[in-house]
PDB file of N, CA and C in Angstrom:
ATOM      1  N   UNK A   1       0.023 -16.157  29.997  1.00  0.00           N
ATOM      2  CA  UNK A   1       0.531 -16.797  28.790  1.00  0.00           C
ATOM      3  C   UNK A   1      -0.562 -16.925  27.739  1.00  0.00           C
ATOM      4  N   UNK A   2      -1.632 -17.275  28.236  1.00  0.00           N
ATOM      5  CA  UNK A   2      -2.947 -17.114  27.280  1.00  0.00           C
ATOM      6  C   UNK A   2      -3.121 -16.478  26.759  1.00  0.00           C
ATOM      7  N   UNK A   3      -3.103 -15.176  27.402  1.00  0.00           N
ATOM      8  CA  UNK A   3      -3.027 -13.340  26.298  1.00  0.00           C
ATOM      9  C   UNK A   3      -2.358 -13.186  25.717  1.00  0.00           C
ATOM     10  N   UNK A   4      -0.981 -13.462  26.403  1.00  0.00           N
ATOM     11  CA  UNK A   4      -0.003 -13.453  24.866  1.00  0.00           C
ATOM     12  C   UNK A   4      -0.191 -14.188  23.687  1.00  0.00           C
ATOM     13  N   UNK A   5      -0.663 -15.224  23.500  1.00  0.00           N
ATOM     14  CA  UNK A   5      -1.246 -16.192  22.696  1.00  0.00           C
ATOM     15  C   UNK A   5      -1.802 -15.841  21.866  1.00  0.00           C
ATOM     16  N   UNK A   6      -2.893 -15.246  22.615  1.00  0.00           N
ATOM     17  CA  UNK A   6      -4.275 -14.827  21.845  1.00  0.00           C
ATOM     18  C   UNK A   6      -3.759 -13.330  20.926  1.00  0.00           C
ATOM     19  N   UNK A   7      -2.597 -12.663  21.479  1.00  0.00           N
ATOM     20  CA  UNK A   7      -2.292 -11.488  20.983  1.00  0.00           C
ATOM     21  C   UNK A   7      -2.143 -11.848  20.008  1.00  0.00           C
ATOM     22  N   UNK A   8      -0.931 -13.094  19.868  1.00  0.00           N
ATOM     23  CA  UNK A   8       0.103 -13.301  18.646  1.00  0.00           C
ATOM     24  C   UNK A   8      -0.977 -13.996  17.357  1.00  0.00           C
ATOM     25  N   UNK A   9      -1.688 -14.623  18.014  1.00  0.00           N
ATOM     26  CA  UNK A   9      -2.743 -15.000  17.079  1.00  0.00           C
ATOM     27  C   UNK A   9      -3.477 -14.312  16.411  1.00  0.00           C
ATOM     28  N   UNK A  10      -3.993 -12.908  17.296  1.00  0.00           N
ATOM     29  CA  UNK A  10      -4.407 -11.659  16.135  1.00  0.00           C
ATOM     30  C   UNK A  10      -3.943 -10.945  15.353  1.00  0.00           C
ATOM     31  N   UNK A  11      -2.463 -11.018  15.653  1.00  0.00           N
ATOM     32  CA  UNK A  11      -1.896  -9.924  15.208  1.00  0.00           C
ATOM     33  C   UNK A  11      -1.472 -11.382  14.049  1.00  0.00           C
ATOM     34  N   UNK A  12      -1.189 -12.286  13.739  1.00  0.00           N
ATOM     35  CA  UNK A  12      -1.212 -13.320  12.392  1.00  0.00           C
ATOM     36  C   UNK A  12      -2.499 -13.017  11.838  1.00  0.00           C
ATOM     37  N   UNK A  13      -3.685 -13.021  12.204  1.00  0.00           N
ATOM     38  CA  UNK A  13      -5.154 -12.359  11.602  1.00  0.00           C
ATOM     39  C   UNK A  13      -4.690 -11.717  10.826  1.00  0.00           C
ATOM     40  N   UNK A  14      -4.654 -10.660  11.681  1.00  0.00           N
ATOM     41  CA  UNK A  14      -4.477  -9.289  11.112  1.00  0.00           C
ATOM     42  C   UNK A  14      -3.393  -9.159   9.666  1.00  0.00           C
ATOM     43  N   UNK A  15      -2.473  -9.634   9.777  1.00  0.00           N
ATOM     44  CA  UNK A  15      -1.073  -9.744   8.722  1.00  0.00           C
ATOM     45  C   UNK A  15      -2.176 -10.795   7.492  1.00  0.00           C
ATOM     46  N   UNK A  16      -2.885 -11.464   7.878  1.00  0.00           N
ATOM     47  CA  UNK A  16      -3.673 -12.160   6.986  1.00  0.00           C
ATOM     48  C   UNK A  16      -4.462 -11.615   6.024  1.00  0.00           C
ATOM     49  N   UNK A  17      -5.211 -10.643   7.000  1.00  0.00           N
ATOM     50  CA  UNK A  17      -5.695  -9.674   6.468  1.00  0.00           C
ATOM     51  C   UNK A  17      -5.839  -8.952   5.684  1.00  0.00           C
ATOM     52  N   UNK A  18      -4.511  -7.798   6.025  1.00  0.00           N
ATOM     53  CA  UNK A  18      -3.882  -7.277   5.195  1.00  0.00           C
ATOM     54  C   UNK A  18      -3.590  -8.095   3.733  1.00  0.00           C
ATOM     55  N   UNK A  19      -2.778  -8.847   3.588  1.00  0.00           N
ATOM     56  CA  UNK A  19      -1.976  -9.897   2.461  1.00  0.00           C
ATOM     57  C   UNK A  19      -3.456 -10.008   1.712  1.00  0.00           C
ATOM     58  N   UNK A  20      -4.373 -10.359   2.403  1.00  0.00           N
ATOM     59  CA  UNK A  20      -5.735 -10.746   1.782  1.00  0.00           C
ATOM     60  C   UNK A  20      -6.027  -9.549   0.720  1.00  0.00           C
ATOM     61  N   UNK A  21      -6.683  -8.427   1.423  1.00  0.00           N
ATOM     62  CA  UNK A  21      -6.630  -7.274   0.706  1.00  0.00           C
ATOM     63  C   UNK A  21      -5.678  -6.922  -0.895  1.00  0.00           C
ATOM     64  N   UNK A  22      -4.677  -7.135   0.014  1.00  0.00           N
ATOM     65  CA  UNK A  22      -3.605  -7.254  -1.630  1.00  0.00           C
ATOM     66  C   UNK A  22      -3.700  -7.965  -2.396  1.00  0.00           C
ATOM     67  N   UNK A  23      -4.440  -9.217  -2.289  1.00  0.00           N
ATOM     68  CA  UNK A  23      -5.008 -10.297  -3.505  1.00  0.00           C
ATOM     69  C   UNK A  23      -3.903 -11.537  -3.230  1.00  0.00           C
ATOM     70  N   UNK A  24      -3.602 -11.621  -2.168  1.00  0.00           N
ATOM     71  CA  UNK A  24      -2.749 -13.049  -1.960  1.00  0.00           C
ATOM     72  C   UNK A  24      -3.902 -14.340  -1.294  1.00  0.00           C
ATOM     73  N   UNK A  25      -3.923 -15.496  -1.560  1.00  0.00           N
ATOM     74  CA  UNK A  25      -4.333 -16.086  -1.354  1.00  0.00           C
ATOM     75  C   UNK A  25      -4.027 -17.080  -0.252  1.00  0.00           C
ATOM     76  N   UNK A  26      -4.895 -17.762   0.486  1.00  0.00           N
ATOM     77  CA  UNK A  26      -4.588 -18.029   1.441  1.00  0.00           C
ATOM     78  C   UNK A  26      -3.570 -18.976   1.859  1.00  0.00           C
ATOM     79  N   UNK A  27      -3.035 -19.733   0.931  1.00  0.00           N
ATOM     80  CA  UNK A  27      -1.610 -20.688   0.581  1.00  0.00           C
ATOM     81  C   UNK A  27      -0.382 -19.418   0.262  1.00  0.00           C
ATOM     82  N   UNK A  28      -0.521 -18.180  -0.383  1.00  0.00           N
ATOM     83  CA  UNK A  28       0.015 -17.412  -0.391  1.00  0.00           C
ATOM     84  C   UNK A  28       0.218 -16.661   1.617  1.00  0.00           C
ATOM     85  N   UNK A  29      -0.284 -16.698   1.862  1.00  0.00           N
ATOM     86  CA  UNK A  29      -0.408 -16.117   3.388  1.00  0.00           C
ATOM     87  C   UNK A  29       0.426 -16.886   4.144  1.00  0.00           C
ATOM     88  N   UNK A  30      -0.247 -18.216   4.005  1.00  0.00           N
ATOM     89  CA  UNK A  30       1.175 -19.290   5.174  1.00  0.00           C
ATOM     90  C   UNK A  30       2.724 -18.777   4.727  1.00  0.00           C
ATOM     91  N   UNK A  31       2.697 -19.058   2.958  1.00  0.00           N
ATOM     92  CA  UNK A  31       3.955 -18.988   2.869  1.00  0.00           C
ATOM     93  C   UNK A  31       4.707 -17.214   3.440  1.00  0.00           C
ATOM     94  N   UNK A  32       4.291 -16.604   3.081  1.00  0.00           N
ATOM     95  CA  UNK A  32       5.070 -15.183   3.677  1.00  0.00           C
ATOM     96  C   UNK A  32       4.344 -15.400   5.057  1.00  0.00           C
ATOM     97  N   UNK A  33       3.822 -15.649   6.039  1.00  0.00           N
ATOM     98  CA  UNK A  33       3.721 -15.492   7.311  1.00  0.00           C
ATOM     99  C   UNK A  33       4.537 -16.640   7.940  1.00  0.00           C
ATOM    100  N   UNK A  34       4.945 -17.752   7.224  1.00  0.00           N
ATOM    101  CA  UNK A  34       5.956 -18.634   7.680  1.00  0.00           C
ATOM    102  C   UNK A  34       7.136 -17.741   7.561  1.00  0.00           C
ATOM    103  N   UNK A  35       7.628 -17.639   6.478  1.00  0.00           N
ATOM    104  CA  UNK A  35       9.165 -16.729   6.206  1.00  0.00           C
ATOM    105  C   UNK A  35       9.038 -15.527   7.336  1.00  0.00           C
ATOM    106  N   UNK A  36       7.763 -14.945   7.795  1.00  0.00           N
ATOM    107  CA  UNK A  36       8.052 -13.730   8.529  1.00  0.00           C
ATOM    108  C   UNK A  36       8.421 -14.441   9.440  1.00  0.00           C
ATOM    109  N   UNK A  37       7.632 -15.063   9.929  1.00  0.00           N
ATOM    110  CA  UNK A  37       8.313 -15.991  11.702  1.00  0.00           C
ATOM    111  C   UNK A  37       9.319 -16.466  11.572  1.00  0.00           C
ATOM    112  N   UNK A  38       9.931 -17.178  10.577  1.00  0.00           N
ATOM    113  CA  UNK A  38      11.153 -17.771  10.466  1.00  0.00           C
ATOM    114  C   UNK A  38      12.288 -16.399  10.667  1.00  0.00           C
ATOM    115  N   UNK A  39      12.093 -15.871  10.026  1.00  0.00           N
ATOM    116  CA  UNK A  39      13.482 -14.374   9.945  1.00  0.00           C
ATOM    117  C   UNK A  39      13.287 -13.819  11.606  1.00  0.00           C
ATOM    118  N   UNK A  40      12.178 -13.250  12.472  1.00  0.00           N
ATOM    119  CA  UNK A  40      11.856 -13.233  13.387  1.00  0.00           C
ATOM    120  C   UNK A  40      12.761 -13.953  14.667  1.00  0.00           C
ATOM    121  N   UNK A  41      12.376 -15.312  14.492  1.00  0.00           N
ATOM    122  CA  UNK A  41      12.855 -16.309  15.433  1.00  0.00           C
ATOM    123  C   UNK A  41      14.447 -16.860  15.074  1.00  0.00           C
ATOM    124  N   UNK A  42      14.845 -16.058  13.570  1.00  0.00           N
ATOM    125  CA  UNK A  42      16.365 -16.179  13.683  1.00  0.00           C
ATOM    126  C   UNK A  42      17.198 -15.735  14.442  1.00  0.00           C
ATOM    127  N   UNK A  43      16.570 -14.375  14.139  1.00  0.00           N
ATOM    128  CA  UNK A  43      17.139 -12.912  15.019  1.00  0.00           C
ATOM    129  C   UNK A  43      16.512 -13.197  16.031  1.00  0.00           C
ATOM    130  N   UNK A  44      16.155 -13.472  16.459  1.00  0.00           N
ATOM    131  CA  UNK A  44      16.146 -13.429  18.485  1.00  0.00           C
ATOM    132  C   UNK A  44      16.961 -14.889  19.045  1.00  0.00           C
ATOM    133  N   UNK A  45      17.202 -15.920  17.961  1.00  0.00           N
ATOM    134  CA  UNK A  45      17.483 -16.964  18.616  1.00  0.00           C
ATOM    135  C   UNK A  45      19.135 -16.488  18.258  1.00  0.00           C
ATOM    136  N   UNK A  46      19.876 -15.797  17.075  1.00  0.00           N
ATOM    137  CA  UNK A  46      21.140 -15.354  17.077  1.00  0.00           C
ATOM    138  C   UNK A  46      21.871 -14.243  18.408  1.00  0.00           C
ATOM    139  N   UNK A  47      20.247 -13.297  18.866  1.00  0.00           N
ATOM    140  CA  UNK A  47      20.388 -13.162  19.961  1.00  0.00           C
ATOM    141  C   UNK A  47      20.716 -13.232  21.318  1.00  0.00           C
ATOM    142  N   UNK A  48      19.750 -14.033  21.404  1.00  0.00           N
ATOM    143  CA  UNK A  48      20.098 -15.126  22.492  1.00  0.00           C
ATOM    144  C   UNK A  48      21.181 -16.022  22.606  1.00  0.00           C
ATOM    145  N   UNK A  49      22.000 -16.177  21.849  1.00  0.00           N
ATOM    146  CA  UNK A  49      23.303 -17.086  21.861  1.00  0.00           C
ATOM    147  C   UNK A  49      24.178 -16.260  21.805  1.00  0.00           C
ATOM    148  N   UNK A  50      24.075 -14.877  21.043  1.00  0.00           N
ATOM    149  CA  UNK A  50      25.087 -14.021  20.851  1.00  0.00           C
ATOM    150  C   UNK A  50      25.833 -14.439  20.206  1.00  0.00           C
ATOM    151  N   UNK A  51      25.360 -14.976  18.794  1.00  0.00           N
ATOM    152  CA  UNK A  51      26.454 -15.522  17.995  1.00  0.00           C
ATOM    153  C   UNK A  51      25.314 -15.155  16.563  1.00  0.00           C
ATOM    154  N   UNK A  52      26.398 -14.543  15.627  1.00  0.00           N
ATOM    155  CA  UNK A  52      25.889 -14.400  14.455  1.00  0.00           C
ATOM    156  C   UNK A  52      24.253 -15.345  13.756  1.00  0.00           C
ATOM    157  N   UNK A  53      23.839 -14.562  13.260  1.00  0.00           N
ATOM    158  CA  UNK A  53      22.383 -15.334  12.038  1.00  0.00           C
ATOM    159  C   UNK A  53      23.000 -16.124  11.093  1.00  0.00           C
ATOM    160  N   UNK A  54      22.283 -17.325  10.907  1.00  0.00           N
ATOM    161  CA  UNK A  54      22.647 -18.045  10.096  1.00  0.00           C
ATOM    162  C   UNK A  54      21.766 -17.338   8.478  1.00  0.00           C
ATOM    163  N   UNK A  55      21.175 -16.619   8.687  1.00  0.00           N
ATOM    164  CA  UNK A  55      20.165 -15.506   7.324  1.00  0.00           C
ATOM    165  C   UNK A  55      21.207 -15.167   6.929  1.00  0.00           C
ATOM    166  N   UNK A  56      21.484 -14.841   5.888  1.00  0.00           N
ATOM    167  CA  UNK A  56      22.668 -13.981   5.451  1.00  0.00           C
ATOM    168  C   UNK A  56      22.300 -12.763   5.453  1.00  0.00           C
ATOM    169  N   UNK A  57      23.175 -11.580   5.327  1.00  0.00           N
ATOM    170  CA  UNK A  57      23.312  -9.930   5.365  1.00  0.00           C
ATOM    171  C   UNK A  57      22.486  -9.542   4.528  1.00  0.00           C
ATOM    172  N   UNK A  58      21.052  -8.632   4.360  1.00  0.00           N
ATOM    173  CA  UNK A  58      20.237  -8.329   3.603  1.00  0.00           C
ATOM    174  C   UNK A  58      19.227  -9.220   3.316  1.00  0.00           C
ATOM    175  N   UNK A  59      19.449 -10.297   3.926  1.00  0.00           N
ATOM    176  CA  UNK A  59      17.809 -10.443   4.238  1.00  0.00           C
ATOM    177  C   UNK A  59      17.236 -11.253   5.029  1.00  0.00           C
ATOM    178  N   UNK A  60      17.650 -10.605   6.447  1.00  0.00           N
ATOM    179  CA  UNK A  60      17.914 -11.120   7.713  1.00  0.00           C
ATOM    180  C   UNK A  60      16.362 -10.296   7.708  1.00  0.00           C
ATOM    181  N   UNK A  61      16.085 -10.241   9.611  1.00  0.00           N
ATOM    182  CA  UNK A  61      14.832  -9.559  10.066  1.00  0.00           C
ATOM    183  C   UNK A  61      15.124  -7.837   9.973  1.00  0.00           C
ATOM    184  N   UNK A  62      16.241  -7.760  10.308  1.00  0.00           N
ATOM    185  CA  UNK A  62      16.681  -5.854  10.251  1.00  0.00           C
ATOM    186  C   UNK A  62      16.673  -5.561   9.139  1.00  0.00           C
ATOM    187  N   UNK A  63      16.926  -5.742   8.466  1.00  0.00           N
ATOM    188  CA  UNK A  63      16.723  -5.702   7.162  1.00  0.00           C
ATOM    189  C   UNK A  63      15.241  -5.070   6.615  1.00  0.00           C
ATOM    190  N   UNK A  64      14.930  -6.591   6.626  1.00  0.00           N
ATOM    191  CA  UNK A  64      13.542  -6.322   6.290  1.00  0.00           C
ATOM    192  C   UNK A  64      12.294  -4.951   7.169  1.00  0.00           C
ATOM    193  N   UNK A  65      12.720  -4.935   8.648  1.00  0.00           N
ATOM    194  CA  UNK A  65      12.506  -3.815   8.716  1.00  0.00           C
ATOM    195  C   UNK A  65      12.701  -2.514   8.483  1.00  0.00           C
ATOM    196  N   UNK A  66      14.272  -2.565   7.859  1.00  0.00           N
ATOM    197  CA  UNK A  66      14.354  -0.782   7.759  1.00  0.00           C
ATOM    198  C   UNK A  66      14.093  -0.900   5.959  1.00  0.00           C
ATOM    199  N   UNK A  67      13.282  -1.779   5.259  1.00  0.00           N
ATOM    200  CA  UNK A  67      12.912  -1.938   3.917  1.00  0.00           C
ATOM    201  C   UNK A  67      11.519  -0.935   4.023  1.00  0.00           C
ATOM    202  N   UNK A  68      11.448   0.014   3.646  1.00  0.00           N
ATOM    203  CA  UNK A  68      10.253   1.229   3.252  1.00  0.00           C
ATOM    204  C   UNK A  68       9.571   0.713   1.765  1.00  0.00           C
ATOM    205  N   UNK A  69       8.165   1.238   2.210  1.00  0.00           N
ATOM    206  CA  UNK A  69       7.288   1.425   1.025  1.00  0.00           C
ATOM    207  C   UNK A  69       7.114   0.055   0.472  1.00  0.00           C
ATOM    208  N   UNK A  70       7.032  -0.263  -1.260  1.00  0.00           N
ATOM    209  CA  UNK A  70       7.700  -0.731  -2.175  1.00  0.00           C
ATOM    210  C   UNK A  70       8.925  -1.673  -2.356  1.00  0.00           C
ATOM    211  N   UNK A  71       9.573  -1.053  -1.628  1.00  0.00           N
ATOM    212  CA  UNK A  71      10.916  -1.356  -2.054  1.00  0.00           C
ATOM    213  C   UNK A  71      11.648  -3.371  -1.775  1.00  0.00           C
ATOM    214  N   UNK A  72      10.592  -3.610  -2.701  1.00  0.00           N
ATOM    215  CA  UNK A  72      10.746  -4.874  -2.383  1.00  0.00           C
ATOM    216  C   UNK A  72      11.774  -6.030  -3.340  1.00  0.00           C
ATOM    217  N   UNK A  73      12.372  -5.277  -4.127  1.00  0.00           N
ATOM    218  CA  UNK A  73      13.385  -5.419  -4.993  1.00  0.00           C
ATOM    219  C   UNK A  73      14.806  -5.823  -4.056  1.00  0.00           C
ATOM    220  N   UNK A  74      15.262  -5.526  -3.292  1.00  0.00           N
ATOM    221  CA  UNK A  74      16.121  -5.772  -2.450  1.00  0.00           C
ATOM    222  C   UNK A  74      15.800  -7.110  -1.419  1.00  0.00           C
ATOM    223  N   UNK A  75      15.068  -7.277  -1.093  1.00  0.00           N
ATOM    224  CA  UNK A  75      14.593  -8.790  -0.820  1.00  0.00           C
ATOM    225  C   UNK A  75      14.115  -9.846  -1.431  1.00  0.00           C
ATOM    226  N   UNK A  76      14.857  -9.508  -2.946  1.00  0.00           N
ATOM    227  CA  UNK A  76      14.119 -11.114  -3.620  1.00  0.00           C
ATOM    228  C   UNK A  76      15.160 -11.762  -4.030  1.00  0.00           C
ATOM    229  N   UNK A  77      14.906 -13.071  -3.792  1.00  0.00           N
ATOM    230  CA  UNK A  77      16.071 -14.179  -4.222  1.00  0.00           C
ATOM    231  C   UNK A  77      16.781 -14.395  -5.272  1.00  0.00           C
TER     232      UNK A  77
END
């Protein structure tokens, strides 16, 4: 359970990282690394019940993964 831990914790580094590079700041980082975990833990917890996301259609976690490049126009509020 420790390794997994320590994984999930690098791999948040890492996403930090990145965001960093792009010129987001580090109050900028919580907030999109909160929303990523949140969409994440929707979809597996809608999963797990087998009952629909409370996210609405398009900008749930599938979503956001089959979103390429740029194309970040389709995920804004």
């Amino acid at each position: 359970m420790a390794d997994h831990s320590q994984q999930l914790v690098s791999k948040l580094w890492n996403y930090c990282s990145i965001l960093r590079d792009d010129g987001l700041s580090y109050g900028d980082n919580v907030e999109q690394l909160t929303y990523l975990l949140f969409l994440k833990m929707a979809q597996e917890q809608s999963e797990l019940r087998g009952k629909p996301s409370q996210v609405p259609k398009g900008f749930d976690w599938p979503d956001l993964l089959a979103t390429e490049g740029d194309d970040k126009s389709r995920l804004t509020l």
